[in-house]
Protein backbone atom coordinates (compact mmCIF):
# COMPACT_ATOMS: atom_id res chain seq x y z
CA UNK A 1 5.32 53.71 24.39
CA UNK A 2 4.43 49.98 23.28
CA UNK A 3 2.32 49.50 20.42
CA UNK A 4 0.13 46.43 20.63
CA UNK A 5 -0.98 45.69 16.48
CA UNK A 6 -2.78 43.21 15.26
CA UNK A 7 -1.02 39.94 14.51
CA UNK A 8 -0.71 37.97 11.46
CA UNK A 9 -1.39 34.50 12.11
CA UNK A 10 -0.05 33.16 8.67
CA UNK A 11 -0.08 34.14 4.76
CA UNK A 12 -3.95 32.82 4.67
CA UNK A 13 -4.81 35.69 6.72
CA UNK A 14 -5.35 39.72 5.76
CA UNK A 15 -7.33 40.67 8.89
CA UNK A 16 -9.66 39.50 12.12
CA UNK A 17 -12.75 40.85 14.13
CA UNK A 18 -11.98 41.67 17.39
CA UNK A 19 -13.77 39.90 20.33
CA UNK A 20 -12.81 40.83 23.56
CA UNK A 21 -10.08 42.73 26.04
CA UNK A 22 -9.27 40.68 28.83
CA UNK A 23 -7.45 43.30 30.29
CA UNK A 24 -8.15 46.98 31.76
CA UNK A 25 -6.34 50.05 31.66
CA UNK A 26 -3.79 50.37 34.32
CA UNK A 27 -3.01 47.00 34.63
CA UNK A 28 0.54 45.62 34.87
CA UNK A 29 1.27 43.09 32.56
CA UNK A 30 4.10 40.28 31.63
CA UNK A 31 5.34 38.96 28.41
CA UNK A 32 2.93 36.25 27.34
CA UNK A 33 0.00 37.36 29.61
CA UNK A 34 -2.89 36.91 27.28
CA UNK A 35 -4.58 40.59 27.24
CA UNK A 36 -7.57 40.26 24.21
CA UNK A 37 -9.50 37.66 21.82
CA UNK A 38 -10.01 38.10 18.03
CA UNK A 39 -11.80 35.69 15.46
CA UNK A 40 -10.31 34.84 11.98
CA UNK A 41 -11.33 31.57 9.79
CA UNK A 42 -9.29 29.53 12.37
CA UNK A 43 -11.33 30.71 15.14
CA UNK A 44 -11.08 32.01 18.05
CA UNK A 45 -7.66 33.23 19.42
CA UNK A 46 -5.87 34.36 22.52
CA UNK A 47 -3.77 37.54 21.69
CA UNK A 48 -0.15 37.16 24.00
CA UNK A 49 1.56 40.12 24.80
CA UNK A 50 5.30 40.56 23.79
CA UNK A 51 6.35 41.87 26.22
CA UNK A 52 6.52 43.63 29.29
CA UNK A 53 4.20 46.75 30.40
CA UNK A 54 1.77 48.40 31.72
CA UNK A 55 -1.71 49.03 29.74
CA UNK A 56 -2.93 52.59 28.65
CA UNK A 57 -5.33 53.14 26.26
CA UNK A 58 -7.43 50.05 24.52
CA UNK A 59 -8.21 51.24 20.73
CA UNK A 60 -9.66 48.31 19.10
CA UNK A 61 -13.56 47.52 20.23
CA UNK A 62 -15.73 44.34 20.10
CA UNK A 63 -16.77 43.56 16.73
CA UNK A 64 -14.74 45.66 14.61
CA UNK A 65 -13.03 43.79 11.78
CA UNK A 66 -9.13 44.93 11.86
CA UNK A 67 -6.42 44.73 9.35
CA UNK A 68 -2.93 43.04 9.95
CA UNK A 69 -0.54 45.73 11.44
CA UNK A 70 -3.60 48.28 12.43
CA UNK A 71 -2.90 49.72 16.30
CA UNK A 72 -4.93 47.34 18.79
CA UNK A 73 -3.89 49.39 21.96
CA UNK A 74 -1.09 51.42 23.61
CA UNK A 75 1.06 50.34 26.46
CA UNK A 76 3.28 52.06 28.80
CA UNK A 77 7.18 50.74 29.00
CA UNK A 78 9.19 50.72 31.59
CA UNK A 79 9.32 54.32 33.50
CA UNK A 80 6.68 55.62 31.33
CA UNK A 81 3.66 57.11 33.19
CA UNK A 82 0.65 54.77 31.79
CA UNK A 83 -2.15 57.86 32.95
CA UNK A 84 -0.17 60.47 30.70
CA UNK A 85 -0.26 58.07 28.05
CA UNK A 86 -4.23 57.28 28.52
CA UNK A 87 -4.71 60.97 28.15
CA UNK A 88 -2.63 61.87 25.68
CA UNK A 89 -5.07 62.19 21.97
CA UNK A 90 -4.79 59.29 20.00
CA UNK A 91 -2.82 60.09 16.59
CA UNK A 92 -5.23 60.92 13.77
CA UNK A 93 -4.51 58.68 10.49
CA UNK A 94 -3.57 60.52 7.23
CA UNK A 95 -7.46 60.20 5.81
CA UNK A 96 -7.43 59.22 2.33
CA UNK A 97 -7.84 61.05 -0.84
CA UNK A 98 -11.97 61.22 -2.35
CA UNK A 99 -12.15 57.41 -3.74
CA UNK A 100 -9.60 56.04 -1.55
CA UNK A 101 -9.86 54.89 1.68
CA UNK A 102 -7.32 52.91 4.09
CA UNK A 103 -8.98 50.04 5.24
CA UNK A 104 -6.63 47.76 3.11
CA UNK A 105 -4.45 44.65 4.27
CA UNK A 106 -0.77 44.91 4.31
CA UNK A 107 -0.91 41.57 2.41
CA UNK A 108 -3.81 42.72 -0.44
CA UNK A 109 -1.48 45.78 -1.04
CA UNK A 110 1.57 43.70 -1.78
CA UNK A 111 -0.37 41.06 -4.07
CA UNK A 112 -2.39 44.03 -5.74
CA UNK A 113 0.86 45.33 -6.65
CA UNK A 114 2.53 41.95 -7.84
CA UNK A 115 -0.56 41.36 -9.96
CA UNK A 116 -1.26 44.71 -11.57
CA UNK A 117 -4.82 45.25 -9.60
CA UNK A 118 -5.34 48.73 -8.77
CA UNK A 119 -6.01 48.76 -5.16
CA UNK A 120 -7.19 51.84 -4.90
CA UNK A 121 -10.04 51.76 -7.60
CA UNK A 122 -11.22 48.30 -5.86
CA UNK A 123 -10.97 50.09 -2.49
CA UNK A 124 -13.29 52.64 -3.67
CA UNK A 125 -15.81 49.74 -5.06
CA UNK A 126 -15.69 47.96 -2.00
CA UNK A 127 -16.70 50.83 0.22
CA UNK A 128 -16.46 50.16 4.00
CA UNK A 129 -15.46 46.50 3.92
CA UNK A 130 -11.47 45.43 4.32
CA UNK A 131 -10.14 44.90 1.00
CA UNK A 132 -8.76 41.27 1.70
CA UNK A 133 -6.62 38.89 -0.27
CA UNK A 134 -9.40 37.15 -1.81
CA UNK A 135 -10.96 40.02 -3.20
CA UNK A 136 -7.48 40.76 -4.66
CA UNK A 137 -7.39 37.33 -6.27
CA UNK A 138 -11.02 37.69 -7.53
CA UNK A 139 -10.33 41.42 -9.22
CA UNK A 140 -7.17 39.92 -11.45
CA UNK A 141 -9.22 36.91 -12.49
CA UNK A 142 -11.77 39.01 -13.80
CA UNK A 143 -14.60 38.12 -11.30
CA UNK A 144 -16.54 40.90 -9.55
CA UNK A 145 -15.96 41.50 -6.14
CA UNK A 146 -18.12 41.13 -3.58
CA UNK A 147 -19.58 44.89 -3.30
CA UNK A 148 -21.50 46.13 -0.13
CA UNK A 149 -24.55 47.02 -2.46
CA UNK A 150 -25.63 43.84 -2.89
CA UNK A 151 -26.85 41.85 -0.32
CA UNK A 152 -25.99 38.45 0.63
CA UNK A 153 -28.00 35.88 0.23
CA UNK A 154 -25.87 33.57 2.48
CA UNK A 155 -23.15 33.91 4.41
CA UNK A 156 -20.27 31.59 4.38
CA UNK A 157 -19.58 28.85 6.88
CA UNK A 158 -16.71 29.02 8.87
CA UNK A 159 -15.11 26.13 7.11
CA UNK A 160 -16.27 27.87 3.52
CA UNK A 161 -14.25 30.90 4.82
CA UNK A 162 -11.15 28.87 5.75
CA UNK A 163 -10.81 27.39 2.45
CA UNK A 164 -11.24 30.78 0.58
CA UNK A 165 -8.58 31.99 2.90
CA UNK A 166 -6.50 28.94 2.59
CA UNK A 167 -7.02 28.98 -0.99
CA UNK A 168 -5.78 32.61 -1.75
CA UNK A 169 -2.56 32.07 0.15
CA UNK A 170 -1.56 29.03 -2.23
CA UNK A 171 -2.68 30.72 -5.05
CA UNK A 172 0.17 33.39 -3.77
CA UNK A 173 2.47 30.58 -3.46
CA UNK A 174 2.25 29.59 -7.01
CA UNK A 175 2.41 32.96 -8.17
CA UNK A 176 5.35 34.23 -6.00
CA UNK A 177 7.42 30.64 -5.47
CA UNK A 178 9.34 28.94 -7.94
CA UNK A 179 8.69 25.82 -6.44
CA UNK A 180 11.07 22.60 -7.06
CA UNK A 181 10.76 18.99 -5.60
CA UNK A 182 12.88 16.44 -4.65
CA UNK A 183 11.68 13.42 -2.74
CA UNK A 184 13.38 10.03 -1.33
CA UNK A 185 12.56 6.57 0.26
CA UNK A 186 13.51 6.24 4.08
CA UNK A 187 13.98 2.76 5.66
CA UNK A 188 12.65 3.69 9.52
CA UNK A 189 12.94 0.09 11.32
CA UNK A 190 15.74 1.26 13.62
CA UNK A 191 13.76 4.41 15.15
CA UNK A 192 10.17 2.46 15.14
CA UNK A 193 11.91 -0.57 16.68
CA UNK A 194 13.57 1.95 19.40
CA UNK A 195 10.53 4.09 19.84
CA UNK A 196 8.52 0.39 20.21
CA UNK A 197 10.61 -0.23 22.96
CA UNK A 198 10.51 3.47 24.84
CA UNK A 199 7.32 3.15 24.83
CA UNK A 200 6.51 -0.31 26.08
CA UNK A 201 6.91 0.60 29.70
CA UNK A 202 5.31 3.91 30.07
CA UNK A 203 1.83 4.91 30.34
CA UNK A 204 -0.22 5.81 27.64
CA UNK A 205 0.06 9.55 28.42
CA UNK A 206 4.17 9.60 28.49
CA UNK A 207 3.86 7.62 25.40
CA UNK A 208 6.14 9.09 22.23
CA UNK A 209 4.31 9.06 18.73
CA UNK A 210 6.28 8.33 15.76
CA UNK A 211 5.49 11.99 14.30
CA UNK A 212 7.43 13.35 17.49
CA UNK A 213 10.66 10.97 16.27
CA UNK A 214 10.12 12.33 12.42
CA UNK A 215 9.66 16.21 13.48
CA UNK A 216 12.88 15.83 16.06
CA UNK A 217 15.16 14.46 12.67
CA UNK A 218 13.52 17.18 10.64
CA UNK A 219 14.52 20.11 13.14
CA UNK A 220 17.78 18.47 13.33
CA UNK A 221 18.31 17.78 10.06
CA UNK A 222 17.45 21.39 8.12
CA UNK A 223 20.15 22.71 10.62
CA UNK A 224 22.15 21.34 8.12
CA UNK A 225 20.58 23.32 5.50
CA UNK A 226 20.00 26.45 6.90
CA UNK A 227 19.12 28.39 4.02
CA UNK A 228 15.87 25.65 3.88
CA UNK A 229 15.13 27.72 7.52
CA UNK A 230 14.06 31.05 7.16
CA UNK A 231 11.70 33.69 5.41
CA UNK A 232 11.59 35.84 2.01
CA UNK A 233 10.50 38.90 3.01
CA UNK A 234 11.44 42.09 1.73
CA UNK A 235 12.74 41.05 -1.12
CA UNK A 236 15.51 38.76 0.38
CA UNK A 237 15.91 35.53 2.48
CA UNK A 238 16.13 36.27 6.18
CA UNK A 239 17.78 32.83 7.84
CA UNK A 240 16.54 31.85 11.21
CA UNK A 241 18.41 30.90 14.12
CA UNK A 242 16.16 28.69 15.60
CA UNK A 243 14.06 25.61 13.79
CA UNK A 244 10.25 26.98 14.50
CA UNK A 245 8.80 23.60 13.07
CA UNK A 246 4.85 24.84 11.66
CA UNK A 247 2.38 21.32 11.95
CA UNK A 248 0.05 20.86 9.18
CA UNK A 249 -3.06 19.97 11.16
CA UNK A 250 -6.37 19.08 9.99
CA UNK A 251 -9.36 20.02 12.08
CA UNK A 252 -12.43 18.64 12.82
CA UNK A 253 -14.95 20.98 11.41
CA UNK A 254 -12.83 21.07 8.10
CA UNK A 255 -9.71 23.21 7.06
CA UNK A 256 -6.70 23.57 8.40
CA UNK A 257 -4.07 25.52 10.67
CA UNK A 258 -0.50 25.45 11.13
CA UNK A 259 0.43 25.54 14.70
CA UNK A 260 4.31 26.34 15.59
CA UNK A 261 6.61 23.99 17.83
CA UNK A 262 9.09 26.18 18.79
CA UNK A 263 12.92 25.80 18.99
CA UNK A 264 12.42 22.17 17.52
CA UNK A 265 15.61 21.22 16.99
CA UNK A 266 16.49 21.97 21.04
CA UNK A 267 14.11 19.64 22.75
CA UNK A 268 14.40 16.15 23.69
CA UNK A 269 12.11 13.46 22.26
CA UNK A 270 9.79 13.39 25.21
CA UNK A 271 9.41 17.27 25.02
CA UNK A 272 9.29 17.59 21.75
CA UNK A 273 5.94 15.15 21.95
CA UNK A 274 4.84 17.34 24.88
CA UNK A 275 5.04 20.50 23.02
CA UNK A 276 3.01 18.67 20.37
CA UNK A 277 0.55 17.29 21.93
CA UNK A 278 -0.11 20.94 23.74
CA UNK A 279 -0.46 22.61 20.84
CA UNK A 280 -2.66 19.96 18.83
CA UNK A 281 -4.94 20.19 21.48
CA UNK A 282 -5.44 23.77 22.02
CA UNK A 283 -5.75 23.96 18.00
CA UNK A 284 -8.41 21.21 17.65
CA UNK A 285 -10.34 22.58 20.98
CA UNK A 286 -10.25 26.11 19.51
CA UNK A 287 -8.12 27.76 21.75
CA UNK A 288 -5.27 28.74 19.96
CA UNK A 289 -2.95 31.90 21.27
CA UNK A 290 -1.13 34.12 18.98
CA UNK A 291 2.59 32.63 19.59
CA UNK A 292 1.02 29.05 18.47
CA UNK A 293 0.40 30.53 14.86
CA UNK A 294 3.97 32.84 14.92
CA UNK A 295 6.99 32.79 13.81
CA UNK A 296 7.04 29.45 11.87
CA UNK A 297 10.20 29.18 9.61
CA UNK A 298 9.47 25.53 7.82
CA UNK A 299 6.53 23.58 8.13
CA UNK A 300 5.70 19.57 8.00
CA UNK A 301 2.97 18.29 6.27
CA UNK A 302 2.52 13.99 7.68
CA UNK A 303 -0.75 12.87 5.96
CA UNK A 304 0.50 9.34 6.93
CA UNK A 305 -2.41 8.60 9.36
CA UNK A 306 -4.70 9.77 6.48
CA UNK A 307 -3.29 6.72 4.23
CA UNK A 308 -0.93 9.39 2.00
CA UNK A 309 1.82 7.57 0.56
CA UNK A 310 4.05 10.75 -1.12
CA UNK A 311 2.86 14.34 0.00
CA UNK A 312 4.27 17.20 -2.23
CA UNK A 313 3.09 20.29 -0.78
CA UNK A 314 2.40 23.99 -1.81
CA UNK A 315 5.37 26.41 0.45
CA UNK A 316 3.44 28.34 3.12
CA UNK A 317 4.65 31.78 2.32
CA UNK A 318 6.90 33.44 3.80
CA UNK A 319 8.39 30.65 4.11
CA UNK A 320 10.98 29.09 1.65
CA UNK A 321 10.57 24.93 1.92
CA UNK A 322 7.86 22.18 3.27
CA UNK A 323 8.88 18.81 3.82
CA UNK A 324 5.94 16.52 3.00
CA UNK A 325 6.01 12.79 4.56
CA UNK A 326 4.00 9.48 4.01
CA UNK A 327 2.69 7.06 5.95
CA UNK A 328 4.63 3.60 7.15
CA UNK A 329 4.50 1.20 3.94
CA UNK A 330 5.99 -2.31 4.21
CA UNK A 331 8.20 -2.91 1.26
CA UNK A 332 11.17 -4.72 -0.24
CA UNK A 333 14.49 -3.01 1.21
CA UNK A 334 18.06 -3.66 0.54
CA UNK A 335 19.23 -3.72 4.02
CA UNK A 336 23.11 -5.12 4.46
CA UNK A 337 23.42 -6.38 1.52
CA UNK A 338 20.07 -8.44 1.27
CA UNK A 339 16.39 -7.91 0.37
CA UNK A 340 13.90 -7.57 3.57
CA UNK A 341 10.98 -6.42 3.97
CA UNK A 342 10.79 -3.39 5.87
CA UNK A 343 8.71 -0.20 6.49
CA UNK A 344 9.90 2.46 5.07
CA UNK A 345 8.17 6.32 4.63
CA UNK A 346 8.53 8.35 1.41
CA UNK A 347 9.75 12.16 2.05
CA UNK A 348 9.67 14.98 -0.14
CA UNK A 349 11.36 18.51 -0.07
CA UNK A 350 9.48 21.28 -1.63
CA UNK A 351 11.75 24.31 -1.98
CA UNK A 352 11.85 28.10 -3.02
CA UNK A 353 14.30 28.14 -6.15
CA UNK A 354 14.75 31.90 -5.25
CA UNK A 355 16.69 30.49 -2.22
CA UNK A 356 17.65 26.86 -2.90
CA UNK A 357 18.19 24.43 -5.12
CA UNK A 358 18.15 20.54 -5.73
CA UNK A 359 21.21 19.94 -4.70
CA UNK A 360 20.06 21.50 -1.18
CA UNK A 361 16.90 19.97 -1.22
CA UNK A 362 19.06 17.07 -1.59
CA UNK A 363 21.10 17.21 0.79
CA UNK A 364 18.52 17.71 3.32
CA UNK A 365 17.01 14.59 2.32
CA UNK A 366 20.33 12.72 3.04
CA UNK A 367 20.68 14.73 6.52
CA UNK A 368 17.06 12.86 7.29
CA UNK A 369 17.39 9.88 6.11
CA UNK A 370 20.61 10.08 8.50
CA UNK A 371 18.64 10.73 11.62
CA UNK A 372 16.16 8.28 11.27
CA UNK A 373 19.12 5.70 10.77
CA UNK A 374 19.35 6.41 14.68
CA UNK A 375 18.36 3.31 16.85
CA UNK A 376 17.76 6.36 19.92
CA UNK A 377 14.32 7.48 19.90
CA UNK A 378 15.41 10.12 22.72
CA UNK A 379 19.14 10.84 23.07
């Protein structure tokens, strides 16, 4: 039996309200088939299955809002009968003690507990409503929550709800990451001069942007520095194997979401810009899937086009670094011995102090500023 739960889509994020299936019991399915729709701050997104099987019994319905980790549906594996399983009773949750009730976030439990809030008592005050993150936040600052009793007099925008939900999880960061910075100028006329001349050639479509040529030296350089790579969860850094680079994007409407290359540091330059460009799209169009928003293990934050010099950013938690990076400034450089101008980019590390240090951070920096010494924009 295959459980399909609700996804977390990133620390910002406590639960969603379902939407749609787009599947029906009985039906075969693949890894990656996209089988229902749910809404959070970011929008609407696809929900990918994981993998293979057949579909049994769909739990969640349209319109209900669901918690991170709550049962969405149950799938038949492999030489399971999928019928047996659609008939079998669902399994009845432990119901919760008079007062209590368990409509409460994986995530709101864990910062109720790291900040002393009782969950259950603000369970109980919040009645039917998911206790979320932000009504964690607002319980140890003092401030009343938002209680079903009284009515709203407005609700909040979409973009209003994105920054609440934006702003708990870095509120989280400060409170759970000892943060540390360490930052560096990075002379970049060999890779623009190379990527200048890729480009020259091809079509406007096969073009390479520069942040393709600065996420590719990233990817390649925290291999370096693995324990920059990872997640704290559980009390302990888990390394990853493979460089899941999240982009910082900015969208339209306002806020923000954090879309995942995957397996950055194994793709050329040209697919590295395709991956991009895929998922910048289907994040600024509003048609995100589940895998875009997973498994990120360090993000990027370029504010360059934005006219940011230095960017020293808050760590998206789990995660344990963010590399923050400027735009192009022309400047005086020492370059073989004499003063040029040249462009050059400021870079900055931010890093978990639980994991790293600034001799890491560091060294990172000097991996980068090796890779975008290169004068191949796409070996």
């Amino acid at each position: 039996m295959i459980e399909l739960r609700m996804p977390s889509f990133g620390a910002d994020m406590d639960a969603a309200r379902f939407v749609q299936w787009q599947v029906k019991p009985g039906q075969a399915l693949k890894r990656g088939d996209v089988v229902a729709v749910v809404e959070t701050q970011k929008g609407a997104i696809d929900v990918e299955l994981w993998q293979d099987g057949t579909m049994a019994r769909l739990i969640a319905q349209p319109g209900q809002q669901i918690p991170v980790g709550d049962v969405l549906a149950v799938l038949a594996g492999e030489g399971e009968d999928w019928q047996a399983l659609a008939a079998a009773p669902p399994a009845t949750p432990p119901q919760p003690a008079a007062g209590q009730r368990s409509r409460v976030s994986p995530a709101a439990r864990q910062r109720a507990q790291a900040l002393g809030v009782n969950i259950e008592a603000l369970a109980a005050q919040l009645g039917e409503q998911v206790v979320t993150l932000a009504d964690v936040e607002r319980a140890a600052a003092g401030t009343p929550a938002a209680s079903t009793a009284t009515p709203a007099t407005m609700p909040p925008s979409r973009a209003e709800a994105m920054r609440s939900a934006i702003g708990a999880a870095m509120v989280r960061s400060w409170h759970e990451i000892p943060h540390y910075h360490v930052g560096c100028e990075i002379v970049v006329e060999a890779p623009l001069r190379a990527l200048e001349a890729f480009n020259r050639d091809r079509p406007v479509n096969e073009r390479v942007l520069f942040a393709a040529v600065l996420l590719r030296a990233v990817a390649q350089a925290v291999a370096e520095t693995p324990t920059l790579n990872g997640r704290f969860e559980g009390g302990h850094f888990q390394p990853a194997e493979a460089v899941h680079l999240g982009v910082v994007t900015s969208l339209r409407g306002g806020g923000l979401v954090v879309p995942t290359v995957h397996d950055a540091q194994r793709l050329s330059l040209p697919e590295l810009m395709a991956a991009l460009r895929a998922v910048l799209e289907r994040a600024r169009s509003g048609q995100l899937r589940s895998s875009d928003l997973a498994d990120s293990t360090l993000s990027v934050s370029h504010l360059g086009e934005l006219g940011a010099e230095s960017v020293m950013g808050v760590i998206y938690p789990p995660q344990v670094a963010l590399v923050g990076l400027g735009r192009v400034v022309l400047r005086p450089a020492v370059v073989d011995g004499q003063v040029v101008a040249a462009r050059t980019l400021r870079a900055t590390l931010s890093g978990d102090h639980r994991v790293s240090d600034g001799l890491v951070g560091s060294r990172f920096l000097a991996a980068l500023t090796a890779r975008l010494a290169s004068t191949e924009p796409a070996p």
